[in-house]
Protein backbone atom coordinates (compact mmCIF):
# COMPACT_ATOMS: atom_id res chain seq x y z
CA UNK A 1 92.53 83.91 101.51
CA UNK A 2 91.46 80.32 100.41
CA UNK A 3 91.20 79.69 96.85
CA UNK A 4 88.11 77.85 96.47
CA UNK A 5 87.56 76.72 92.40
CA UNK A 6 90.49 76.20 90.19
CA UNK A 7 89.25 79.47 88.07
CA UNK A 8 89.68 81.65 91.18
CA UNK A 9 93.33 79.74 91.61
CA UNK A 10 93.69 80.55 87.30
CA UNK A 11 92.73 83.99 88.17
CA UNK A 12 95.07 84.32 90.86
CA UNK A 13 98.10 83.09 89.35
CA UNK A 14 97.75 85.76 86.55
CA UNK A 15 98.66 88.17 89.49
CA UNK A 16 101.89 86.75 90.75
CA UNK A 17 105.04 85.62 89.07
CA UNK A 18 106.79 82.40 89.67
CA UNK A 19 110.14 83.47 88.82
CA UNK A 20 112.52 84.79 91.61
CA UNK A 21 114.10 87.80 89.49
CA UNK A 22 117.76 88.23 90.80
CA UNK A 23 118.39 91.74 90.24
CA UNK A 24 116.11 94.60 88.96
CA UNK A 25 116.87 93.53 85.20
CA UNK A 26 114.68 90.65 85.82
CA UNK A 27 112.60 92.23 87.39
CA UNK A 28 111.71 94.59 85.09
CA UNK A 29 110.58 92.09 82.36
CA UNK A 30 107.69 90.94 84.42
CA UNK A 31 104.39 93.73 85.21
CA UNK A 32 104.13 91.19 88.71
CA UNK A 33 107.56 92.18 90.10
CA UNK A 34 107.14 95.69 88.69
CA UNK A 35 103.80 95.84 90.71
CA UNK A 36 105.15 94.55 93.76
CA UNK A 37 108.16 96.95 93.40
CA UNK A 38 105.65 100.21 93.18
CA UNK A 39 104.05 98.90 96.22
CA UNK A 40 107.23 98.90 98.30
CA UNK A 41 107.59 102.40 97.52
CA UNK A 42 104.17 103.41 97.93
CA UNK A 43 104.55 102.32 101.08
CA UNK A 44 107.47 104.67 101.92
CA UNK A 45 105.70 107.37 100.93
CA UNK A 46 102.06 106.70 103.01
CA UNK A 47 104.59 106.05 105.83
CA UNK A 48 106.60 108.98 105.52
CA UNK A 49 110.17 107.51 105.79
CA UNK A 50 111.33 108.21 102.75
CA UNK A 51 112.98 112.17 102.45
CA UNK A 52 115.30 113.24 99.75
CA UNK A 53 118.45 115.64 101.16
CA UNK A 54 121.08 116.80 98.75
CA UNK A 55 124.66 115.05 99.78
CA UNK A 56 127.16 117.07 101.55
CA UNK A 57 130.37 117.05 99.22
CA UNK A 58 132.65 115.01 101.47
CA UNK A 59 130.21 112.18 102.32
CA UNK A 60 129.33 109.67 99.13
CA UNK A 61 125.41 108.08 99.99
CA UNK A 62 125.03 104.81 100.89
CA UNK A 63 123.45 102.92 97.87
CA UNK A 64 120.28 101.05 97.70
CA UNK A 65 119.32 97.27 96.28
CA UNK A 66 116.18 95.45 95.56
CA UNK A 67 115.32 91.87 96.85
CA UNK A 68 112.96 90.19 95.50
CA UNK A 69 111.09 86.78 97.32
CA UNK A 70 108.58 84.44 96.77
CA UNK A 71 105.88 83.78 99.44
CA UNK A 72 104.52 80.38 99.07
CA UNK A 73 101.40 78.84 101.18
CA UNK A 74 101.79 75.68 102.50
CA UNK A 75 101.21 74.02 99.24
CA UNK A 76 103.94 75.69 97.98
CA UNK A 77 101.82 77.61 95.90
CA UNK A 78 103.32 80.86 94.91
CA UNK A 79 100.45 83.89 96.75
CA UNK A 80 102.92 86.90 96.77
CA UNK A 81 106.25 88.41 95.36
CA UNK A 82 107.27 90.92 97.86
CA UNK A 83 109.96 93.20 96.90
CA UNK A 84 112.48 95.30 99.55
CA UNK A 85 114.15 98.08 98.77
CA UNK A 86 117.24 97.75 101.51
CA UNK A 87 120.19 99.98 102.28
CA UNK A 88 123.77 98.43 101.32
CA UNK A 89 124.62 97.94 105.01
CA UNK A 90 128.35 96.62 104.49
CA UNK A 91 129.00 100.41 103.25
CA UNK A 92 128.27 101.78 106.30
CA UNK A 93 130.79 103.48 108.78
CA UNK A 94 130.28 103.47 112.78
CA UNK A 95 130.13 106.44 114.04
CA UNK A 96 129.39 108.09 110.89
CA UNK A 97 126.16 106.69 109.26
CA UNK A 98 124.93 104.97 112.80
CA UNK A 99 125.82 104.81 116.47
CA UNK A 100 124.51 101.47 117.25
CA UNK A 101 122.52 98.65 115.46
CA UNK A 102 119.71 96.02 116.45
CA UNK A 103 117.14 94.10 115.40
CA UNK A 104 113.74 93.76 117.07
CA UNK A 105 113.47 90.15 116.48
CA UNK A 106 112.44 87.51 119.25
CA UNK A 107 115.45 84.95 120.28
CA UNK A 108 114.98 81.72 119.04
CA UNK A 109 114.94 80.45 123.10
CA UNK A 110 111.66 82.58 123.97
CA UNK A 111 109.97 81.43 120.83
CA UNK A 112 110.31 77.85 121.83
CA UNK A 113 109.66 79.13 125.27
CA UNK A 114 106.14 80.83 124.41
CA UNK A 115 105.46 77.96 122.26
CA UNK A 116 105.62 75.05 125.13
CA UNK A 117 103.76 77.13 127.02
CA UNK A 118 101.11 77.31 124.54
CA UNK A 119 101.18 73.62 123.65
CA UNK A 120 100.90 72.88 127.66
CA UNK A 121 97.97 75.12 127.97
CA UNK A 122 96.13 74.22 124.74
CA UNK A 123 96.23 77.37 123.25
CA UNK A 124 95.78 78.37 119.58
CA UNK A 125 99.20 79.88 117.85
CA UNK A 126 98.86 82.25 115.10
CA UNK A 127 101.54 83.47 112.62
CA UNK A 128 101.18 86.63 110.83
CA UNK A 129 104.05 89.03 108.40
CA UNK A 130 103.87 92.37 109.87
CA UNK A 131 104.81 94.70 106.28
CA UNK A 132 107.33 97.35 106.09
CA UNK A 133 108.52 96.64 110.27
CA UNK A 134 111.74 98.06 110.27
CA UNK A 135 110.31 101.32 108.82
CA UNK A 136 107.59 101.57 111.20
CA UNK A 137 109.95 101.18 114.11
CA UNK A 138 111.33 104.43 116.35
């Protein structure tokens, strides 16, 4: 979305926050972060990966932590504070809370790969953030 007048860009920055909050303290003192915090989890629920089970006795549950980043444009212009609500991997136990573990992310060889190709052929690149991935993949 291009800003076109410097009202819409006053407008705008009323909606996003330029500080980074580094824990959910900081967060808290600013309705931006808090916003962006009730859309992660709005988005658990319309996806449907988010189910409360009670804790077996002998097992403690692996804790949760918000990040919080800026998205800039490519003026550096802050357009978004996304929040992520993320699973405290390091407590995790092979074999108990997971089998195996990946990533579905592109090495950085076929990326360079796809992208000569393109520039050899003329073609037009696009980049685009695909929201809430990891939860959406099976």
């Amino acid at each position: 979305n291009q800003l076109r007048s410097d009202g819409d860009m006053c407008m705008y920055a009323l909606t996003v926050s330029t500080m980074e909050p580094k824990n959910v303290k900081e967060a808290m003192t600013d309705h931006a972060w808090i916003d962006s915090m009730k859309e992660e989890l709005l988005q658990f629920k319309r996806l449907d990966v988010w189910v409360l089970v009670p804790a077996p006795n002998n097992i403690s549950p692996l804790t949760l932590k918000w990040l919080f980043k800026n998205k800039h444009n490519e003026e550096q212009t802050v357009i978004r504070n996304k929040s992520r609500l993320v699973v405290r991997g390091y407590r995790q136990d092979e074999g108990i809370n997971f089998k195996e573990s990946f990533a579905p992310v592109s090495r950085m060889e076929s990326i360079r790969i796809f992208l000569a190709y393109a520039a050899h052929k003329s073609f037009t690149v696009f980049q685009m953030d695909v929201k809430l991935h990891f939860c959406m993949v099976r």
